[in-house]
C-alpha atoms as a PDB file:
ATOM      1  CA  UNK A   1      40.054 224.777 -48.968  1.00  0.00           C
ATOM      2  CA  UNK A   2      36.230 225.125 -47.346  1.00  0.00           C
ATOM      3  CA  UNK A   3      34.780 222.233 -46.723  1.00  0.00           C
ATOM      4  CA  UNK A   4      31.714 220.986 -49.520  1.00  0.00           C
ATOM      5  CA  UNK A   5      28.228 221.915 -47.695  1.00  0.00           C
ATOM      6  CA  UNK A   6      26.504 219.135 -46.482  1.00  0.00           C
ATOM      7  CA  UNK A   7      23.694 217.380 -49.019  1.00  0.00           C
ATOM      8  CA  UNK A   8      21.681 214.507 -47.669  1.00  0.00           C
ATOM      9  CA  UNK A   9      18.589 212.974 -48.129  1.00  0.00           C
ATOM     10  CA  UNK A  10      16.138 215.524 -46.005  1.00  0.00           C
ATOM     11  CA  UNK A  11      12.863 213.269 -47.000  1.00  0.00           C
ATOM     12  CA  UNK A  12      11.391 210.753 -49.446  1.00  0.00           C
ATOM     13  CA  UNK A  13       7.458 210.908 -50.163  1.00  0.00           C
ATOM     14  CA  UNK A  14       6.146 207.816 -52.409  1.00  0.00           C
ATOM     15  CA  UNK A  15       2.116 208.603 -53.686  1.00  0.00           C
ATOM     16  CA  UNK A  16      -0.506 206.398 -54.676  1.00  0.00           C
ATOM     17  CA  UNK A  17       0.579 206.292 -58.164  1.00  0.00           C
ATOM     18  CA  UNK A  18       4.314 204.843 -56.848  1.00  0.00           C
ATOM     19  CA  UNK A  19       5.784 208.486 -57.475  1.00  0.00           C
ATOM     20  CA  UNK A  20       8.724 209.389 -55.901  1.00  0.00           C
ATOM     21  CA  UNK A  21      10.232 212.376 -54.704  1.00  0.00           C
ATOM     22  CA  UNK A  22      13.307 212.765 -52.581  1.00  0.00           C
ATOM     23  CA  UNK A  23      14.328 216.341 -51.331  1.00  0.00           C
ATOM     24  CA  UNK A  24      17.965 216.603 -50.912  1.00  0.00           C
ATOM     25  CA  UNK A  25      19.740 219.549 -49.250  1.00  0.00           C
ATOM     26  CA  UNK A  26      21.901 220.382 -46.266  1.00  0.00           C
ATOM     27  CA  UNK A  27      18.555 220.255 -44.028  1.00  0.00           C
ATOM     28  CA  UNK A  28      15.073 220.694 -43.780  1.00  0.00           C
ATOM     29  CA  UNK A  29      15.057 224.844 -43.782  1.00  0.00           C
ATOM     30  CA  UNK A  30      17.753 224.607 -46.663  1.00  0.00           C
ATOM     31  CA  UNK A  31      16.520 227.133 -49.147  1.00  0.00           C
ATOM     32  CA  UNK A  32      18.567 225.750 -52.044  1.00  0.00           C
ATOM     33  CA  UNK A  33      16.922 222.002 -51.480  1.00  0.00           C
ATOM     34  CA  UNK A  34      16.604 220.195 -54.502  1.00  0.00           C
ATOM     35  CA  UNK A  35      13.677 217.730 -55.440  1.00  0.00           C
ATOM     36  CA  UNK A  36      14.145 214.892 -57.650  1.00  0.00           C
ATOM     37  CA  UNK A  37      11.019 213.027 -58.654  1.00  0.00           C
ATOM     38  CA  UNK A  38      11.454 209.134 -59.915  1.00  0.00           C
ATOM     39  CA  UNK A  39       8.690 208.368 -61.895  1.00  0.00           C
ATOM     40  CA  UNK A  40       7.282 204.322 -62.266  1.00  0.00           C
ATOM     41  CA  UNK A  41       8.004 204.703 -66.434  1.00  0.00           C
ATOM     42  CA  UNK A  42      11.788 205.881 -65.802  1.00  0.00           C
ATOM     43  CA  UNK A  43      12.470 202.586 -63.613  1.00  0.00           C
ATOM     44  CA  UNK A  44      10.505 200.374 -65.878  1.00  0.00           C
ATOM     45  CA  UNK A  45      12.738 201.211 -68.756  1.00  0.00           C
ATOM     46  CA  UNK A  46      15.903 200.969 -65.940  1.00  0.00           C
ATOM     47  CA  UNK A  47      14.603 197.600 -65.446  1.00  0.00           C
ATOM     48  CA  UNK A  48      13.816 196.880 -69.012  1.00  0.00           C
ATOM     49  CA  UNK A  49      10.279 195.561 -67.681  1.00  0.00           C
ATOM     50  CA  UNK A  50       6.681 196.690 -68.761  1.00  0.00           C
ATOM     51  CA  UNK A  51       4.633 198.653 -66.269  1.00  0.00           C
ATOM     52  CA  UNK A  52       2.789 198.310 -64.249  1.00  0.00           C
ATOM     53  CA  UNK A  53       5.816 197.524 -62.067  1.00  0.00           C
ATOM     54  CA  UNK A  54       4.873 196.436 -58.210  1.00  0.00           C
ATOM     55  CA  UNK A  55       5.433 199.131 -55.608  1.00  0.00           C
ATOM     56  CA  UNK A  56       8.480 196.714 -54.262  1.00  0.00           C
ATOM     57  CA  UNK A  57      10.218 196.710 -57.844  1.00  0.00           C
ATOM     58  CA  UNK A  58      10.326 200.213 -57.853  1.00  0.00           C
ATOM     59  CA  UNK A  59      10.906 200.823 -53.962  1.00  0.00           C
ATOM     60  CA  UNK A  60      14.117 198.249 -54.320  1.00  0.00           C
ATOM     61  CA  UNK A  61      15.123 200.691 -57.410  1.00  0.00           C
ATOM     62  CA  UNK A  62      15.290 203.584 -55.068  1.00  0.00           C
ATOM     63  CA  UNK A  63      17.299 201.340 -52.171  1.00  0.00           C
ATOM     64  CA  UNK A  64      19.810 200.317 -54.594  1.00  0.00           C
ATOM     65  CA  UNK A  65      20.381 203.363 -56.589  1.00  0.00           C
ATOM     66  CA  UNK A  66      20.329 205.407 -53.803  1.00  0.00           C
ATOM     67  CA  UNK A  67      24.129 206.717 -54.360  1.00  0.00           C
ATOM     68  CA  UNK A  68      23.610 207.360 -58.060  1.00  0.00           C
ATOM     69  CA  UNK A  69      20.129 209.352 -57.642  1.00  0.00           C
ATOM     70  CA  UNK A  70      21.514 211.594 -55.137  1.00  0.00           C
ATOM     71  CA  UNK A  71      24.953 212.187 -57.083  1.00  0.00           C
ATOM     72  CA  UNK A  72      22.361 213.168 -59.627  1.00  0.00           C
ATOM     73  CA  UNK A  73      20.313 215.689 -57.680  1.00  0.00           C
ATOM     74  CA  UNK A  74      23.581 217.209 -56.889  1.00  0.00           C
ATOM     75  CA  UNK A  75      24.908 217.580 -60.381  1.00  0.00           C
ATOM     76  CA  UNK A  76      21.766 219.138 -61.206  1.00  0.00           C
ATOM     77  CA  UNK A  77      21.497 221.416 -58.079  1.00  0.00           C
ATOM     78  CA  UNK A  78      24.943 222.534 -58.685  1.00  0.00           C
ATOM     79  CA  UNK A  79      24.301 223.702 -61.909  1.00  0.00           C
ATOM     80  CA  UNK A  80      20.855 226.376 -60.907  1.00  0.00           C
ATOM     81  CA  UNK A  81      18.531 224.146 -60.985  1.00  0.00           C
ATOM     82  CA  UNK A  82      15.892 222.947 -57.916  1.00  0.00           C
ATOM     83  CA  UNK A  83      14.170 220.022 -59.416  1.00  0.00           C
ATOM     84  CA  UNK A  84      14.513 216.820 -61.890  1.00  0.00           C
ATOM     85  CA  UNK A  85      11.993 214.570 -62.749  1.00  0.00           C
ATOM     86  CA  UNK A  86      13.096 211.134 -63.917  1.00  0.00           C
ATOM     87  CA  UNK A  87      10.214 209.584 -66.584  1.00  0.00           C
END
């Protein structure tokens, strides 16, 4: 049985509008990376809060859901596709 490729967080890029995209692959030249894009609505209604959220609310989101976003890129990477965006 190979062993599973490697898929790890290769960088996470928040923008002025608290945004948040994480690339996920098996390194920075990967050509099958994935991008999964966490938008300030999708962790408002995680939250069940109203936005506008503060950038640590949504930054603390990320931190602790940091397992289940990435087992999510993956799922979705595995099936064809290269991005997700959470809203």
């Amino acid at each position: 049985m190979a062993d599973e490729p490697r898929f790890e967080l290769i960088s996470k890029v928040m923008d002025a509008s608290a945004t948040i995209r994480f690339k996920y692959g098996s390194g920075p030249l990967d050509p099958r990376s994935f991008v999964l894009t966490l938008l300030p609505q999708y962790v408002a209604r995680e939250l069940g809060k109203t936005l506008p959220l503060r950038i640590g609310d949504i930054t603390k989101y990320a931190q602790d859901h940091a397992d289940a976003l990435k087992a999510m890129a993956r799922f979705e990477r595995d099936r064809g596709r290269t991005s997700r965006t959470l809203d």
